[in-house]
N, C-alpha and C. Protein backbone atom coordinates (compact mmCIF):
# COMPACT_ATOMS: atom_id res chain seq x y z
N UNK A 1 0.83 -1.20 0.00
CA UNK A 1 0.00 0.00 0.00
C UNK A 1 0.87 1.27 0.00
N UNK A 2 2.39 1.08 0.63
CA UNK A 2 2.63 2.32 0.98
C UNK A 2 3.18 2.63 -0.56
N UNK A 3 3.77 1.65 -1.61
CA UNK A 3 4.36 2.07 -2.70
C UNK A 3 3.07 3.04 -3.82
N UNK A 4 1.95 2.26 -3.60
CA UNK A 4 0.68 2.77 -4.31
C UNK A 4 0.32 4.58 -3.45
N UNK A 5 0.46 4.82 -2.39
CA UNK A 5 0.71 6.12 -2.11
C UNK A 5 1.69 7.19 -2.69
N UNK A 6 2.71 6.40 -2.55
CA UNK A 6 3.84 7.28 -3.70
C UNK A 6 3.74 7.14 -4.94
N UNK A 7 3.25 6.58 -5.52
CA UNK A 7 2.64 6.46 -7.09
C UNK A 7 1.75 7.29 -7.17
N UNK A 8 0.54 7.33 -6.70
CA UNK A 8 -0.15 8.73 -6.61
C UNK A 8 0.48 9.72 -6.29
N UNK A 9 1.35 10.15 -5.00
CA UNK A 9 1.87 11.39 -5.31
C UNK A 9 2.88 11.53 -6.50
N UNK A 10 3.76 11.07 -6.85
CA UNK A 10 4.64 10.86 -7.76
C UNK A 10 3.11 11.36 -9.11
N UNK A 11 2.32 10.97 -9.22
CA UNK A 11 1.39 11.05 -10.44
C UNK A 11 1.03 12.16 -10.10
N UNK A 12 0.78 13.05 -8.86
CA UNK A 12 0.06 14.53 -8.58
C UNK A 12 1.40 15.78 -9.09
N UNK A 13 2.34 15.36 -8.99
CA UNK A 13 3.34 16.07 -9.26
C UNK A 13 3.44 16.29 -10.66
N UNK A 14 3.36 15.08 -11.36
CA UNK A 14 4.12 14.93 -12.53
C UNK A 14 2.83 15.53 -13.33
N UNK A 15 1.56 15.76 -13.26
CA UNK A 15 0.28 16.44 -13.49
C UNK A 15 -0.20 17.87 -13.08
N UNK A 16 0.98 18.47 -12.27
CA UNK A 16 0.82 19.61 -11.74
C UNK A 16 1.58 20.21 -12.56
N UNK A 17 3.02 19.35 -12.92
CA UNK A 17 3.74 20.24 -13.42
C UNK A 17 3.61 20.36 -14.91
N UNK A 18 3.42 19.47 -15.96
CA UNK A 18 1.75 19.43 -17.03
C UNK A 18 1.21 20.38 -17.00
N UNK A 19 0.36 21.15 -16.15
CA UNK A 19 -0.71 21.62 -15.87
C UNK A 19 -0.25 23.10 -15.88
N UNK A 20 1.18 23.33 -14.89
CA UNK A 20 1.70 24.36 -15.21
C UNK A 20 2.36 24.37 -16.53
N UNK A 21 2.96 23.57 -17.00
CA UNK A 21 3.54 23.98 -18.49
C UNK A 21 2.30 24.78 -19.51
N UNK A 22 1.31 23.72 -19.10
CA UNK A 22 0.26 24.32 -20.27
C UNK A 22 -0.03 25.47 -20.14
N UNK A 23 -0.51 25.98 -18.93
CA UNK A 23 -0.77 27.65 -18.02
C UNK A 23 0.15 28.41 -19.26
N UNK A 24 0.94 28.14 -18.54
CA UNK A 24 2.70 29.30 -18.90
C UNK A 24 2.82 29.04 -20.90
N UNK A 25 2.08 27.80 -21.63
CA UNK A 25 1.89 28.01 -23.32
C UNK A 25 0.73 28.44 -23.69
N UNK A 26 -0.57 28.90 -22.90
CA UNK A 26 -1.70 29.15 -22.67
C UNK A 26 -1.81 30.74 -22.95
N UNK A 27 -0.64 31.51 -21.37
CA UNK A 27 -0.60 32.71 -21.68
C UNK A 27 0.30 33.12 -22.04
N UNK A 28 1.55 32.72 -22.77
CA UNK A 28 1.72 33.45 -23.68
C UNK A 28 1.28 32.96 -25.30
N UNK A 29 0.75 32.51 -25.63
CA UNK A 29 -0.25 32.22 -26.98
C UNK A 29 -1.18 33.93 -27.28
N UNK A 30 -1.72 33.80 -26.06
CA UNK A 30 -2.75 35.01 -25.31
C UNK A 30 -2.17 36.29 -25.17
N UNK A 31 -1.00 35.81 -24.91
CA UNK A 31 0.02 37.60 -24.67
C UNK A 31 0.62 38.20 -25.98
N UNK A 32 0.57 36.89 -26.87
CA UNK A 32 0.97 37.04 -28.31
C UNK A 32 -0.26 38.15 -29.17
N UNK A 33 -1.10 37.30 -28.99
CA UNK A 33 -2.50 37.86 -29.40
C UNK A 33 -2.97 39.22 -29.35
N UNK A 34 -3.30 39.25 -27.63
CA UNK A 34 -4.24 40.23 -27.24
C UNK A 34 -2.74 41.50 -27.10
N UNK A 35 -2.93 42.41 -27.82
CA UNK A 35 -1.98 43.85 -27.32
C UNK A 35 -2.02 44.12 -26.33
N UNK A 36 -0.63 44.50 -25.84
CA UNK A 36 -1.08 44.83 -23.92
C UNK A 36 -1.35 46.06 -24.08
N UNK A 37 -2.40 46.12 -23.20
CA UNK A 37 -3.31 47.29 -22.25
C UNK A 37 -3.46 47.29 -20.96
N UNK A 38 -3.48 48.51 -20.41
CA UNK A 38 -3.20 48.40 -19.22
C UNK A 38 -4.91 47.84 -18.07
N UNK A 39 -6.06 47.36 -19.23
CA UNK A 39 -7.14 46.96 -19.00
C UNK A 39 -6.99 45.37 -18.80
N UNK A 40 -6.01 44.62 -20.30
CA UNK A 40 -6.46 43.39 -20.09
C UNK A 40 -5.06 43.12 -19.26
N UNK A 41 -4.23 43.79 -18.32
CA UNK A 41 -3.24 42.74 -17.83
C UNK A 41 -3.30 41.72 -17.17
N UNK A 42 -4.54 41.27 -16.48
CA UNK A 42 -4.63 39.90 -16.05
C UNK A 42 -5.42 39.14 -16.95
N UNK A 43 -5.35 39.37 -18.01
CA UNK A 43 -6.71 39.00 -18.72
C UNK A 43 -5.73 37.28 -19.36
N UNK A 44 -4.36 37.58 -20.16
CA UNK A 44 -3.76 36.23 -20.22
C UNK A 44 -3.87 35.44 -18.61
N UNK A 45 -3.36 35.72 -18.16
CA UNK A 45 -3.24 34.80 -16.43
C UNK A 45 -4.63 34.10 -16.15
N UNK A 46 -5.61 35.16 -16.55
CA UNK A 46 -7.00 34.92 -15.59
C UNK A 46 -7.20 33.62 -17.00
N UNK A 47 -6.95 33.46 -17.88
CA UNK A 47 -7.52 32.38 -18.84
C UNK A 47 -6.55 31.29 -19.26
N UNK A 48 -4.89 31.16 -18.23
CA UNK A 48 -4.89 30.43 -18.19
C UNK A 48 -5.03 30.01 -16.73
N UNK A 49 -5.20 30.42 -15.61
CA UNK A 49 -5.62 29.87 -14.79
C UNK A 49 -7.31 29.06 -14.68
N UNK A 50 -8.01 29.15 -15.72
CA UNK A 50 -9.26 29.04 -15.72
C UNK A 50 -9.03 27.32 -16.74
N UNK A 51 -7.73 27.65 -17.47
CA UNK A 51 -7.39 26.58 -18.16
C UNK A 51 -6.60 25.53 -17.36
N UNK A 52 -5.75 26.00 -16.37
CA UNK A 52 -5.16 24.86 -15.18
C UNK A 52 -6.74 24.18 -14.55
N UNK A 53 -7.45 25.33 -14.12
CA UNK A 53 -8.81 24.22 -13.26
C UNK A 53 -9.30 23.61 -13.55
N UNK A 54 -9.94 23.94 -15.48
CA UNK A 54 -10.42 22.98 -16.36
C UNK A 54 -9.88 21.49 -16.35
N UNK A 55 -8.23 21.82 -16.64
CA UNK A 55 -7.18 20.78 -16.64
C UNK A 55 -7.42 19.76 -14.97
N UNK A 56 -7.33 20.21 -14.67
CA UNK A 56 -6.67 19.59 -12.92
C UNK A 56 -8.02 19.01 -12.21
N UNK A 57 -9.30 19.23 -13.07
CA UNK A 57 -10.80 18.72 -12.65
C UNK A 57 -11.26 17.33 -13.52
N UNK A 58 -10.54 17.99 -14.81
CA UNK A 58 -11.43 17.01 -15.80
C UNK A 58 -9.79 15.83 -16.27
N UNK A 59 -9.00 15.83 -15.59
CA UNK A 59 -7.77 14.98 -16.05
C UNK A 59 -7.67 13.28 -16.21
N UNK A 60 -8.71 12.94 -15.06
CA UNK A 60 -8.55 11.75 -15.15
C UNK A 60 -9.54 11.07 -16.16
N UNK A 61 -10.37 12.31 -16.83
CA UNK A 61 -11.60 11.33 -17.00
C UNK A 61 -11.45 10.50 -18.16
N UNK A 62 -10.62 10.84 -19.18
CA UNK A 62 -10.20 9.29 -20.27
C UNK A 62 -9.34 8.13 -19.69
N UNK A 63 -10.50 7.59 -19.73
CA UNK A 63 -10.02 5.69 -19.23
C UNK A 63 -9.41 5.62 -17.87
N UNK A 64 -9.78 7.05 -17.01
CA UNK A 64 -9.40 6.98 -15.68
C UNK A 64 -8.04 7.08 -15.47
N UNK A 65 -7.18 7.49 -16.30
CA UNK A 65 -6.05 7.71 -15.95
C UNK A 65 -5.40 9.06 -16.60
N UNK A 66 -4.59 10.12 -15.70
CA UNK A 66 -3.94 11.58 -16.29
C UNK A 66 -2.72 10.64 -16.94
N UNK A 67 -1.98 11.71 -17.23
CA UNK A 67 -0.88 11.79 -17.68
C UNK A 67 -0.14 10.92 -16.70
N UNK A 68 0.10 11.92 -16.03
CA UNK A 68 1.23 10.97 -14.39
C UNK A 68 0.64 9.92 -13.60
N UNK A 69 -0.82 9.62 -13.87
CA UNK A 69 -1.50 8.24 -13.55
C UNK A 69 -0.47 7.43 -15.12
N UNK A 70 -0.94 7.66 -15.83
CA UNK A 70 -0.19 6.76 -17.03
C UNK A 70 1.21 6.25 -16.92
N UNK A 71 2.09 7.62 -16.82
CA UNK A 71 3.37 7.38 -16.14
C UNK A 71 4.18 6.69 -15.49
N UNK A 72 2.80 6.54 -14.06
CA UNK A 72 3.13 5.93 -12.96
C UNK A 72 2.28 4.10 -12.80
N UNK A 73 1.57 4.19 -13.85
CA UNK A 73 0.69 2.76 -13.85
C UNK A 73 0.07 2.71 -13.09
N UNK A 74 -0.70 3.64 -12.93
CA UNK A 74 -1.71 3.72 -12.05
C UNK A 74 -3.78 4.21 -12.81
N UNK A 75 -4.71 3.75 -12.15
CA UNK A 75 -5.73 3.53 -13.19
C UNK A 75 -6.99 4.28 -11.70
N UNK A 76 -7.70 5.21 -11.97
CA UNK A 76 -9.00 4.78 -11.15
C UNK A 76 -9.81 3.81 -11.97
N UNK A 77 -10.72 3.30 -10.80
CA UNK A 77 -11.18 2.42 -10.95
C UNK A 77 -12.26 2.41 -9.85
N UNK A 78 -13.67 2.36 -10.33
CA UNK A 78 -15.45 2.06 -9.55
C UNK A 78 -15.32 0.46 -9.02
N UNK A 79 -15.11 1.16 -7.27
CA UNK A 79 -15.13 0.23 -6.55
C UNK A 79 -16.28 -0.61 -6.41
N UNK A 80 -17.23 -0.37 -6.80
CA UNK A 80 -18.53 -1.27 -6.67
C UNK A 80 -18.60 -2.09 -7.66
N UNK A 81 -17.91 -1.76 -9.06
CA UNK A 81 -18.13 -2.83 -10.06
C UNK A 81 -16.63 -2.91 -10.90
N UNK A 82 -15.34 -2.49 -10.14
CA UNK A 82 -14.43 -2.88 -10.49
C UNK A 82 -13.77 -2.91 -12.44
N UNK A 83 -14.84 -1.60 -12.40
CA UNK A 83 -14.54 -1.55 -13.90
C UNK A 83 -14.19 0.20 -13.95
N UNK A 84 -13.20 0.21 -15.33
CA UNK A 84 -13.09 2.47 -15.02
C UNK A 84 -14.12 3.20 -14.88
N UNK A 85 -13.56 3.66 -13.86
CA UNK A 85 -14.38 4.72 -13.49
C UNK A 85 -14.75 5.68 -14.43
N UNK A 86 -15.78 6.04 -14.79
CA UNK A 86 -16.40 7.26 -15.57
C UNK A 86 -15.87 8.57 -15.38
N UNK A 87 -16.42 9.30 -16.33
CA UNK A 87 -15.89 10.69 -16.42
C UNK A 87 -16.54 11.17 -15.22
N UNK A 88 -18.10 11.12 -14.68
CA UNK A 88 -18.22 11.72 -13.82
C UNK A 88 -17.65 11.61 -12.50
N UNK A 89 -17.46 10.41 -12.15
CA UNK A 89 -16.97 9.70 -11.06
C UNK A 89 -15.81 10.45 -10.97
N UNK A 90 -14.97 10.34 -11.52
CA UNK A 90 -13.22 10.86 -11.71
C UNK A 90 -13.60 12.37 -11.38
N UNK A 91 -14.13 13.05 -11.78
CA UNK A 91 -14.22 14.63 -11.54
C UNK A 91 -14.98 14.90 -9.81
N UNK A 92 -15.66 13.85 -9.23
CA UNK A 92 -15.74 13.33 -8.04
C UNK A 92 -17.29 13.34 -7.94
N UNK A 93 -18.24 13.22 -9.04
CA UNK A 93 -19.46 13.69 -8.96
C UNK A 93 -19.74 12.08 -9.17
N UNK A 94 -20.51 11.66 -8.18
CA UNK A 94 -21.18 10.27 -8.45
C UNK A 94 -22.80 10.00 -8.51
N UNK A 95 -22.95 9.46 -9.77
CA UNK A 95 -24.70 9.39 -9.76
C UNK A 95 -24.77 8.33 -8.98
């Protein structure tokens, strides 16, 4: 059990830092774009931070495994019927 704990963290890390790469190609894509003004200066940040939460909510939900779940060989999985867990399940919403 204790190695399956460090596999998950080892997988939260390696998905955070993912998560920040994308942020940081997100806004500047956005900083490329939008001309700076002294109106939109949070306006790159605020959309990719809106793009990390998207990311970091909805990650596991193909075939139950992120990136650093993949990585690390690691899978959720619906304990009641031992089959992957769904998209909703994974985002933590259970019907």
């Amino acid at each position: 059990m204790e190695g399956l704990k460090k596999k998950r963290f080892y997988a939260i890390g390696i998905d955070f830092l993912i998560g920040c790469f994308m942020v940081w190609v997100v806004e500047a894509v956005i900083r490329l774009i939008v001309p700076p003004a002294p109106h939109f200066f949070m306006f790159p940040m605020g959309c990719g931070i809106h793009f990390f939460m998207y990311w970091f909510l909805c990650k596991d939900c193909y075939k139950g495994m992120s990136p650093g779940k993949r990585i690390m060989g690691i899978q959720i999985i619906n304990i009641n019927t031992l089959n992957i867990a769904g998209s909703l399940r994974c985002m933590g919403l259970s019907i």
